[in-house]
N, C-alpha and C. Protein backbone atom coordinates (compact mmCIF):
# COMPACT_ATOMS: atom_id res chain seq x y z
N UNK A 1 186.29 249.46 59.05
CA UNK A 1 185.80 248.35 58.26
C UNK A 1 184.46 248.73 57.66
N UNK A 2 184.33 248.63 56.54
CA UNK A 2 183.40 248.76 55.84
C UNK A 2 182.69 247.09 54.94
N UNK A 3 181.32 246.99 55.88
CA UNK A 3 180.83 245.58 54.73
C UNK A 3 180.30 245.73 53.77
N UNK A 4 180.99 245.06 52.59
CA UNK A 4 180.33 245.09 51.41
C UNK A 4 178.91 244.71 51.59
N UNK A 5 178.15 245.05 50.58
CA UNK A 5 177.15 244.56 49.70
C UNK A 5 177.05 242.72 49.96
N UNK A 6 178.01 242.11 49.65
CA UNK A 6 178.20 241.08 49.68
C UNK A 6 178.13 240.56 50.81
N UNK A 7 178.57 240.93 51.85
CA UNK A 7 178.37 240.13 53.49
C UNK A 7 176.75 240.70 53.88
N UNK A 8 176.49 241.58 53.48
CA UNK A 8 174.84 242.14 54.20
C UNK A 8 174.45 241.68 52.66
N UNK A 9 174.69 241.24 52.07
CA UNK A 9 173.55 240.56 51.48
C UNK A 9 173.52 239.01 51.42
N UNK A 10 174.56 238.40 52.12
CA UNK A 10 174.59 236.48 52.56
C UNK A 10 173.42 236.85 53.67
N UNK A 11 174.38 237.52 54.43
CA UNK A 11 173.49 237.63 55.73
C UNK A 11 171.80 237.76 55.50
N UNK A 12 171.63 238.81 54.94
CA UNK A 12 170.11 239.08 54.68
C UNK A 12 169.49 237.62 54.05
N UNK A 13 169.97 237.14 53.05
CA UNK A 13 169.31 236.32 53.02
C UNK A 13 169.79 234.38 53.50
N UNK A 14 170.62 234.82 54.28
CA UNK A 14 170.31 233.51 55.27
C UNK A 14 169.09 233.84 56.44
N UNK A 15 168.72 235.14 56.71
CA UNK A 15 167.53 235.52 57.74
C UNK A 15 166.66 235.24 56.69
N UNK A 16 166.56 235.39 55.67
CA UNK A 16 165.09 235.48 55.09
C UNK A 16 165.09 233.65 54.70
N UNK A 17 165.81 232.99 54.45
CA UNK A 17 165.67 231.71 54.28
C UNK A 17 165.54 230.93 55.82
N UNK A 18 165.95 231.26 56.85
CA UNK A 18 166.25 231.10 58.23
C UNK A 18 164.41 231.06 58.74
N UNK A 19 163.62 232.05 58.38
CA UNK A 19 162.60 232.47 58.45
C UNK A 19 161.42 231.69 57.25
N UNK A 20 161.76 231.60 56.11
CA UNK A 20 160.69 231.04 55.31
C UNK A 20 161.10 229.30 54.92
N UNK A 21 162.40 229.11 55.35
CA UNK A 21 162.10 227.63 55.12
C UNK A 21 162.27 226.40 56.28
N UNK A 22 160.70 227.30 57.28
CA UNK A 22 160.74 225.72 57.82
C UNK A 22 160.23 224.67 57.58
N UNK A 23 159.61 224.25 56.94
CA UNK A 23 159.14 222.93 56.66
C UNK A 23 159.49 222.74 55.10
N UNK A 24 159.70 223.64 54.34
CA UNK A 24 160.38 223.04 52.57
C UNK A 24 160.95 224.10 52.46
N UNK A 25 161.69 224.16 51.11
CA UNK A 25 162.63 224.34 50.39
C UNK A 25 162.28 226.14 50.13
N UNK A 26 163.34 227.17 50.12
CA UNK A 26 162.79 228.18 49.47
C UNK A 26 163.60 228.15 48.16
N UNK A 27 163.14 229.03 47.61
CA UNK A 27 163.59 229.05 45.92
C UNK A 27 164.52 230.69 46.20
N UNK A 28 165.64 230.84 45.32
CA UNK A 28 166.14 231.89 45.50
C UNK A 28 165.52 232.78 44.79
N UNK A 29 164.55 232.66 43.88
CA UNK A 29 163.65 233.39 43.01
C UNK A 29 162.94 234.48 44.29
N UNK A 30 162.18 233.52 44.86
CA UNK A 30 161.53 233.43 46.25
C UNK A 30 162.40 235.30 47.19
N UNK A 31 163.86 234.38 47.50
CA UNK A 31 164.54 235.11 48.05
C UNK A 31 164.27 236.78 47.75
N UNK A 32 165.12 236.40 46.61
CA UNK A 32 164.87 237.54 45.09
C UNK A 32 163.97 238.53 45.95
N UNK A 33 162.81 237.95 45.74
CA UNK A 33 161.28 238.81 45.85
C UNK A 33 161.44 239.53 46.64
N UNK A 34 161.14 238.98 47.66
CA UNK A 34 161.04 239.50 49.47
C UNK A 34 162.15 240.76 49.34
N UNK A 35 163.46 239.95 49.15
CA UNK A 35 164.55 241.19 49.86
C UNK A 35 165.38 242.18 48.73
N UNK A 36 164.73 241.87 47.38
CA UNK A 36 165.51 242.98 45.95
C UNK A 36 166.83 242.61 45.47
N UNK A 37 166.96 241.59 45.72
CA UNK A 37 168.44 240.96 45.32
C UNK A 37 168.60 240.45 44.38
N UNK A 38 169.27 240.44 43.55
CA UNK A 38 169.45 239.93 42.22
C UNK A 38 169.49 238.48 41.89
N UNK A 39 168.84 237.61 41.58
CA UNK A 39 168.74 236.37 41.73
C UNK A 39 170.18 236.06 40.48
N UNK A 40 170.90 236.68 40.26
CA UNK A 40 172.01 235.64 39.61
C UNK A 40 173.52 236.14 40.47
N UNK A 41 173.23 237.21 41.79
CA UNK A 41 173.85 237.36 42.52
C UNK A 41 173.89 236.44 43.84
N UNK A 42 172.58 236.09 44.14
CA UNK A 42 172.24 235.14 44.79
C UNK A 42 172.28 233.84 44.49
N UNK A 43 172.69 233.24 43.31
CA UNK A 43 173.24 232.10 42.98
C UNK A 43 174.83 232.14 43.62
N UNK A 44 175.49 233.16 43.07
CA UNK A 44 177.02 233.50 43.45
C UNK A 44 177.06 233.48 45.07
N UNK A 45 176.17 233.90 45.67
CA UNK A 45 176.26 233.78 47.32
C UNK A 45 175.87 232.29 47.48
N UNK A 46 174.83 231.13 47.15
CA UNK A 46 174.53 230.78 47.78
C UNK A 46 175.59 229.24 47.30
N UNK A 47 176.10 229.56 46.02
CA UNK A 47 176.91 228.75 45.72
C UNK A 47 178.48 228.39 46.98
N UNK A 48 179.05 229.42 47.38
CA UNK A 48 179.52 229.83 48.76
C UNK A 48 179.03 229.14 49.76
N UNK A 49 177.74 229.67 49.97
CA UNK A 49 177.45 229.15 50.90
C UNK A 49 177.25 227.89 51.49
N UNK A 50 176.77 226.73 50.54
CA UNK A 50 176.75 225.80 50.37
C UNK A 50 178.08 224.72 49.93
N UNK A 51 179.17 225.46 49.55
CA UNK A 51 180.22 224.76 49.45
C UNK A 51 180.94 224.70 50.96
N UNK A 52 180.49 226.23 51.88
CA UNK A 52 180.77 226.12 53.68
C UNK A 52 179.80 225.69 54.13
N UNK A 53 178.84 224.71 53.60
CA UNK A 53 178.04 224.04 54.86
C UNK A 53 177.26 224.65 55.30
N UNK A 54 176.69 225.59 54.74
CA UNK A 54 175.54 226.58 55.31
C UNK A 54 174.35 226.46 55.32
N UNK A 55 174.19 226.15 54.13
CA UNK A 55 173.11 225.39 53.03
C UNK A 55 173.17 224.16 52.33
N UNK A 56 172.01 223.51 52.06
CA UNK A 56 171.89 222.74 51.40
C UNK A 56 170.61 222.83 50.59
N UNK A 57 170.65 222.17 49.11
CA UNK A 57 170.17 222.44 48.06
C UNK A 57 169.00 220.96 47.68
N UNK A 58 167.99 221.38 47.42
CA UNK A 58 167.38 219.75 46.72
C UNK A 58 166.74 220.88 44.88
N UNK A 59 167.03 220.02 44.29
CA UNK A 59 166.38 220.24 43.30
C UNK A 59 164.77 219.88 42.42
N UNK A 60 164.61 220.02 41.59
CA UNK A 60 163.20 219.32 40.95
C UNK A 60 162.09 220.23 41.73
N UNK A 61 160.58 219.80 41.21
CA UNK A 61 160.07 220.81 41.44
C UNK A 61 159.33 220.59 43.21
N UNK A 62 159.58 221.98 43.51
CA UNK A 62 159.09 221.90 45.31
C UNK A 62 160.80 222.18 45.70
N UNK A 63 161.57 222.24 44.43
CA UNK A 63 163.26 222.26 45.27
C UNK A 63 163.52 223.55 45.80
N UNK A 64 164.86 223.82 46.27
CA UNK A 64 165.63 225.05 46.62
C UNK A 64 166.10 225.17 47.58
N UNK A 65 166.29 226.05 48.30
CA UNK A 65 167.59 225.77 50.02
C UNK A 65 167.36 225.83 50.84
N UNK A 66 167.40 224.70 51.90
CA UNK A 66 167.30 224.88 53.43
C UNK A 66 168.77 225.31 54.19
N UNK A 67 168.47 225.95 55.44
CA UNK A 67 169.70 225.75 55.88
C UNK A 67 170.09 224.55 56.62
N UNK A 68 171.10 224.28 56.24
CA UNK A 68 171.98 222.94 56.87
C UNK A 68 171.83 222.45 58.39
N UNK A 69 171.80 223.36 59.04
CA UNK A 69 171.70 223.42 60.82
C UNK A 69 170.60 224.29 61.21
N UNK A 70 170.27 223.98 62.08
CA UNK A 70 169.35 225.24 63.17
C UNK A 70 169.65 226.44 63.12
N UNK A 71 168.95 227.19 62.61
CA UNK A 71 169.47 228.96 62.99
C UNK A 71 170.23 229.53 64.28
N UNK A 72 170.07 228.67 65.15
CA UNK A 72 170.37 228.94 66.55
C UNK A 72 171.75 228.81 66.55
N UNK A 73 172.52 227.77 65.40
CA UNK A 73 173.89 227.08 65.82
C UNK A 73 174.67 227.78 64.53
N UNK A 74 173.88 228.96 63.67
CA UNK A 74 174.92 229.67 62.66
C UNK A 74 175.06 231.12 63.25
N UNK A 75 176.16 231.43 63.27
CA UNK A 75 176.80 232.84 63.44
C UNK A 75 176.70 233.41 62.92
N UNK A 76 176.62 234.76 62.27
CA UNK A 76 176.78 235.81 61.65
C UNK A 76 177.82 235.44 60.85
N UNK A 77 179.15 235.66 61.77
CA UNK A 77 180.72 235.53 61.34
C UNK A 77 180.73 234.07 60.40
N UNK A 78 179.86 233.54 60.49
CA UNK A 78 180.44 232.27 60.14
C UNK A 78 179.94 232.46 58.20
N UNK A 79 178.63 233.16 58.08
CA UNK A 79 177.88 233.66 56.89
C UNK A 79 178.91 234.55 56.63
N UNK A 80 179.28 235.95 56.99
CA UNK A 80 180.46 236.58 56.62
C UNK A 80 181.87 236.02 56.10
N UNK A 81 182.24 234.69 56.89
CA UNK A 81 183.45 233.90 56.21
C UNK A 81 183.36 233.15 55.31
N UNK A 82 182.50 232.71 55.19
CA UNK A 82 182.00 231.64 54.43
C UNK A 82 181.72 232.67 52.55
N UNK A 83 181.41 234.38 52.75
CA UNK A 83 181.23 234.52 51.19
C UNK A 83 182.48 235.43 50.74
N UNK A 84 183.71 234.96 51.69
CA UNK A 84 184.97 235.53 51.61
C UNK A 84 184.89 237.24 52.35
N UNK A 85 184.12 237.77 52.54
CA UNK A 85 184.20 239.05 53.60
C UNK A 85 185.23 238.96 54.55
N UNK A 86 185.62 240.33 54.79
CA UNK A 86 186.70 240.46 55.96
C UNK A 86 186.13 241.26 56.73
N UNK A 87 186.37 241.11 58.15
CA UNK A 87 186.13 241.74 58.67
C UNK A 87 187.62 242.61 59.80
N UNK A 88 188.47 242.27 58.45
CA UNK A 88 189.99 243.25 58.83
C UNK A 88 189.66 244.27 58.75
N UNK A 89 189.83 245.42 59.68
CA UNK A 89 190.18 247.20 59.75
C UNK A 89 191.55 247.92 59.55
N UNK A 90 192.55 246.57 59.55
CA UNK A 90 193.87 247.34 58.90
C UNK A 90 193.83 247.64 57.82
N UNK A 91 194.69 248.33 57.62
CA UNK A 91 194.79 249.17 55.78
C UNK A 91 195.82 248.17 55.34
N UNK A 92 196.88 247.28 56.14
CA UNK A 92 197.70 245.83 55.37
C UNK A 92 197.27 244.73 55.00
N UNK A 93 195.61 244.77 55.33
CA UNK A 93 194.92 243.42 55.46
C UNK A 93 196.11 242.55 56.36
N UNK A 94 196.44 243.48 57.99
CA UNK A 94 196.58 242.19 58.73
C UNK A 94 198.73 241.48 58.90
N UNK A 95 198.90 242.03 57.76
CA UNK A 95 200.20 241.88 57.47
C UNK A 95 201.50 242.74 57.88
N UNK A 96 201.12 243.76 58.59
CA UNK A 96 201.92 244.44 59.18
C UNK A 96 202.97 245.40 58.41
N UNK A 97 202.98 245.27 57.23
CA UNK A 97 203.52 246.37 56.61
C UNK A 97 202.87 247.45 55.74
N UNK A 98 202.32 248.35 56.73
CA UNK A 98 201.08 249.60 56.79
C UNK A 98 202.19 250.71 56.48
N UNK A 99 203.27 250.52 57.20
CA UNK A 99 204.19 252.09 56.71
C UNK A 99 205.37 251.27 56.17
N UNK A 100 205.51 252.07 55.30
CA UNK A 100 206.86 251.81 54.57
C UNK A 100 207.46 250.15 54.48
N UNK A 101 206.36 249.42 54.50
CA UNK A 101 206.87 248.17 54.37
C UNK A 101 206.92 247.54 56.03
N UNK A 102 206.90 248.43 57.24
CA UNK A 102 207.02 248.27 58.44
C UNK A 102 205.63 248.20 59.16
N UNK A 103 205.51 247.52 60.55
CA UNK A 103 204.51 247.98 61.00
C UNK A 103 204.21 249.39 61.59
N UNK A 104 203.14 249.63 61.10
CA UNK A 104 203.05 251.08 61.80
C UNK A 104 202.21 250.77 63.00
N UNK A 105 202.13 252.39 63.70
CA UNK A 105 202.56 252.37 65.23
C UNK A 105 200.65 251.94 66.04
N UNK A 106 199.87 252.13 65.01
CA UNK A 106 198.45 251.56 64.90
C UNK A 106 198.30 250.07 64.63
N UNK A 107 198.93 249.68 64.46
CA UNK A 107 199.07 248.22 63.48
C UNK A 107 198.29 246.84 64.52
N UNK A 108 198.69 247.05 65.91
CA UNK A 108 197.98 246.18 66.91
C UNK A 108 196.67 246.57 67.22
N UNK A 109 196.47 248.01 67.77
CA UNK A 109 194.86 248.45 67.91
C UNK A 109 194.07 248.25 66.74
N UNK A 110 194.27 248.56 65.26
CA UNK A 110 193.46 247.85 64.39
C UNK A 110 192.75 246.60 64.39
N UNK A 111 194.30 245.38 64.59
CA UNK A 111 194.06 244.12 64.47
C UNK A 111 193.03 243.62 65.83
N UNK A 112 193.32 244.45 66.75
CA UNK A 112 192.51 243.91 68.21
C UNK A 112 190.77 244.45 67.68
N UNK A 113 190.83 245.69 67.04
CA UNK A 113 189.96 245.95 66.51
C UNK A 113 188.78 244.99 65.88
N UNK A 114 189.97 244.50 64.67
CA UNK A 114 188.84 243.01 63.86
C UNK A 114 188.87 242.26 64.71
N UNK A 115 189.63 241.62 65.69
CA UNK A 115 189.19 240.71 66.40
C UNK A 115 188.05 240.71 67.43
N UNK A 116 188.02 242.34 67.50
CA UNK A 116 186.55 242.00 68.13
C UNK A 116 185.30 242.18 67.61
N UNK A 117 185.26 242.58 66.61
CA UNK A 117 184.53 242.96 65.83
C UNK A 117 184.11 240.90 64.92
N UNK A 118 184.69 240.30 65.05
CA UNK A 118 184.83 239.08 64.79
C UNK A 118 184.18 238.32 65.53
N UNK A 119 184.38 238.48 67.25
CA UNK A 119 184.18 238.02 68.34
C UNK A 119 182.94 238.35 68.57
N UNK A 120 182.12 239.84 68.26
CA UNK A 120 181.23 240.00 68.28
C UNK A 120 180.17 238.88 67.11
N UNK A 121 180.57 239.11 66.11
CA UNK A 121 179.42 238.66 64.91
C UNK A 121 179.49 237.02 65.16
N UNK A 122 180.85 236.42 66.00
CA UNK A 122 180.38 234.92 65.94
C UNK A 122 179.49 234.85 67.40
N UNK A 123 179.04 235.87 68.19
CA UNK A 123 178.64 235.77 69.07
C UNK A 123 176.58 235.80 69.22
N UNK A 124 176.50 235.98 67.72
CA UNK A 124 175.18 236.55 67.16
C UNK A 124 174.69 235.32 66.30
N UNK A 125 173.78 234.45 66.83
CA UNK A 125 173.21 233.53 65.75
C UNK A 125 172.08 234.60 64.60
N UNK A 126 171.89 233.72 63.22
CA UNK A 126 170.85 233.76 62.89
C UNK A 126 169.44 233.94 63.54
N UNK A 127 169.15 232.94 64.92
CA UNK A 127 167.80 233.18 65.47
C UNK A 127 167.81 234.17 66.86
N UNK A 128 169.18 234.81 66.86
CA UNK A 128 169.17 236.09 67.60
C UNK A 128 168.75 237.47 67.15
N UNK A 129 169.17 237.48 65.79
CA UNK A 129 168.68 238.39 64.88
C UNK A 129 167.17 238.19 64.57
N UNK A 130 166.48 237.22 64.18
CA UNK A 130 165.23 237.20 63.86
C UNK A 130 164.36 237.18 65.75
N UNK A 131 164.70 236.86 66.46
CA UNK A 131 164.11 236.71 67.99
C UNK A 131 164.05 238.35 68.24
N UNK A 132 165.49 238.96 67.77
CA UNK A 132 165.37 240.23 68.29
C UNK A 132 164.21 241.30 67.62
N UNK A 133 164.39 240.73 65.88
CA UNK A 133 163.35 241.47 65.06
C UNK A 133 161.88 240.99 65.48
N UNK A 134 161.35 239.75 65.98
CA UNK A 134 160.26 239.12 66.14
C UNK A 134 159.80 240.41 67.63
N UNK A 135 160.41 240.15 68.33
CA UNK A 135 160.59 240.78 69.83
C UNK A 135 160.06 242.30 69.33
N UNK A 136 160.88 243.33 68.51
CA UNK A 136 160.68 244.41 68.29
C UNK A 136 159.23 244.42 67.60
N UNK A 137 158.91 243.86 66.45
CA UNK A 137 157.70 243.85 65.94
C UNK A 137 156.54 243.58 67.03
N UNK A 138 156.87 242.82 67.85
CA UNK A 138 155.53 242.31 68.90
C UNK A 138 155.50 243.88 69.58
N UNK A 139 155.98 244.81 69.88
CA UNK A 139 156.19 246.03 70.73
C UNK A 139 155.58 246.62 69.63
N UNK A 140 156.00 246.72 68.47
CA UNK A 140 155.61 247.80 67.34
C UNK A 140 154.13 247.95 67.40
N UNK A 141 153.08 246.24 67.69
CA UNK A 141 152.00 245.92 67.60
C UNK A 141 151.23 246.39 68.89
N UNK A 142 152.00 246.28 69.98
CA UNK A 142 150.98 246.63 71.12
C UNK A 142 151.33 247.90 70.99
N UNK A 143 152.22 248.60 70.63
CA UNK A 143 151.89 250.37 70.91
C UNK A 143 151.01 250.56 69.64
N UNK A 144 150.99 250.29 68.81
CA UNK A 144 149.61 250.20 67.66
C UNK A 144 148.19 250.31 68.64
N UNK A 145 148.30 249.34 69.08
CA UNK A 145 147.20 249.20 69.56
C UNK A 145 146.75 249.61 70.72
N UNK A 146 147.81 249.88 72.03
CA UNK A 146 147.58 250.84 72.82
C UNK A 146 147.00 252.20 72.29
N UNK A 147 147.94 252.90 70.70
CA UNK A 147 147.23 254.32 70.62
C UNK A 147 145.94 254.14 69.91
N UNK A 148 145.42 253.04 69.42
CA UNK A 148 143.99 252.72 69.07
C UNK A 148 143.17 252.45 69.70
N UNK A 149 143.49 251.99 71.02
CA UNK A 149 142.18 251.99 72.12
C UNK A 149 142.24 253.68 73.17
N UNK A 150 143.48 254.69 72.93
CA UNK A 150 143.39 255.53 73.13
C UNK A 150 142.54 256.32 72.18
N UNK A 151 142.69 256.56 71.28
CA UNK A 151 142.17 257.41 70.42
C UNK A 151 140.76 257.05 70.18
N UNK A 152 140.32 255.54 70.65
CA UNK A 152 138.98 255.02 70.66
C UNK A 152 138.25 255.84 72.18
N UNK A 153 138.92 255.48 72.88
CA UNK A 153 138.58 255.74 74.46
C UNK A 153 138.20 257.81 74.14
N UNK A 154 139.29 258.78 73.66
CA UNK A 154 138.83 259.52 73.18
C UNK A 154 137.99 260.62 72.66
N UNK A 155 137.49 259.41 71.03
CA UNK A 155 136.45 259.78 70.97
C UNK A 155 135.05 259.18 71.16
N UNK A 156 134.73 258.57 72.17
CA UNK A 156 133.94 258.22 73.06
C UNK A 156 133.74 259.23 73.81
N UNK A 157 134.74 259.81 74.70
CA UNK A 157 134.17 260.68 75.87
C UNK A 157 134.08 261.99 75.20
């Protein structure tokens, strides 16, 4: 399975909206900025997204998208289904006629395949991904600063 462009880029920016709109609205302009995405591609995602309940939209000025629910209570999988992504690994998309119209002899280990691969991403909120990135950055900062009071300590002695 290979994800498009299109599922890592809902995803990316339901984290970056997940992250900048807690108290108002972000603008997909906004989005745009931060993560290099094409803001008339990001209309096409968020239009999706918002027709699955992901998002919601206010307009006028101060407008643009919150998400619908708590980061805590959206899945990965659920952003992946929601902008039509598959996360099938058969070559039948699932349908069982891989050889000659028949199932071939791979045809179940594939499908158990996406299913876990499924099982995994609905198992991953939005604020697992940002907790985990928050988590890593706080480490990034104290070894910063551990080798700066080393290199202070140093050249002192």
């Amino acid at each position: 399975m290979k994800l498009t462009t299109k599922g890592r880029y809902a995803v990316t920016a339901m984290l970056d909206l997940a992250i900048h709109a807690k108290d108002k609205p972000v603008t997909l302009q906004d989005i745009s900025g931060r993560q290099g995405i094409s803001l008339s591609y990001l209309e096409q995602l968020f239009a999706k997204l918002r027709r699955n309940e992901l998002v919601k939209s206010s307009r006028g000025p101060g407008g643009g998208y919150q998400l619908q629910e708590p980061a805590s209570d959206i899945a990965i999988s659920r952003v992946i289904d929601a902008v039509n992504e598959s996360t099938d690994v058969t070559a039948c998309g699932s349908k069982g006629n891989c050889h000659n119209g028949q199932q071939c002899i791979t045809h179940d280990l594939w499908c158990e395949l996406s299913e876990q691969i499924h099982s995994f991403l609905s198992s991953i909120t939005l604020q697992t991904v940002i907790n985990k990135q928050q988590a890593k950055e706080q480490v990034e900062l104290l070894d910063n600063r551990e080798q700066n009071n080393t290199f202070i300590l140093s050249q002192v002695s």
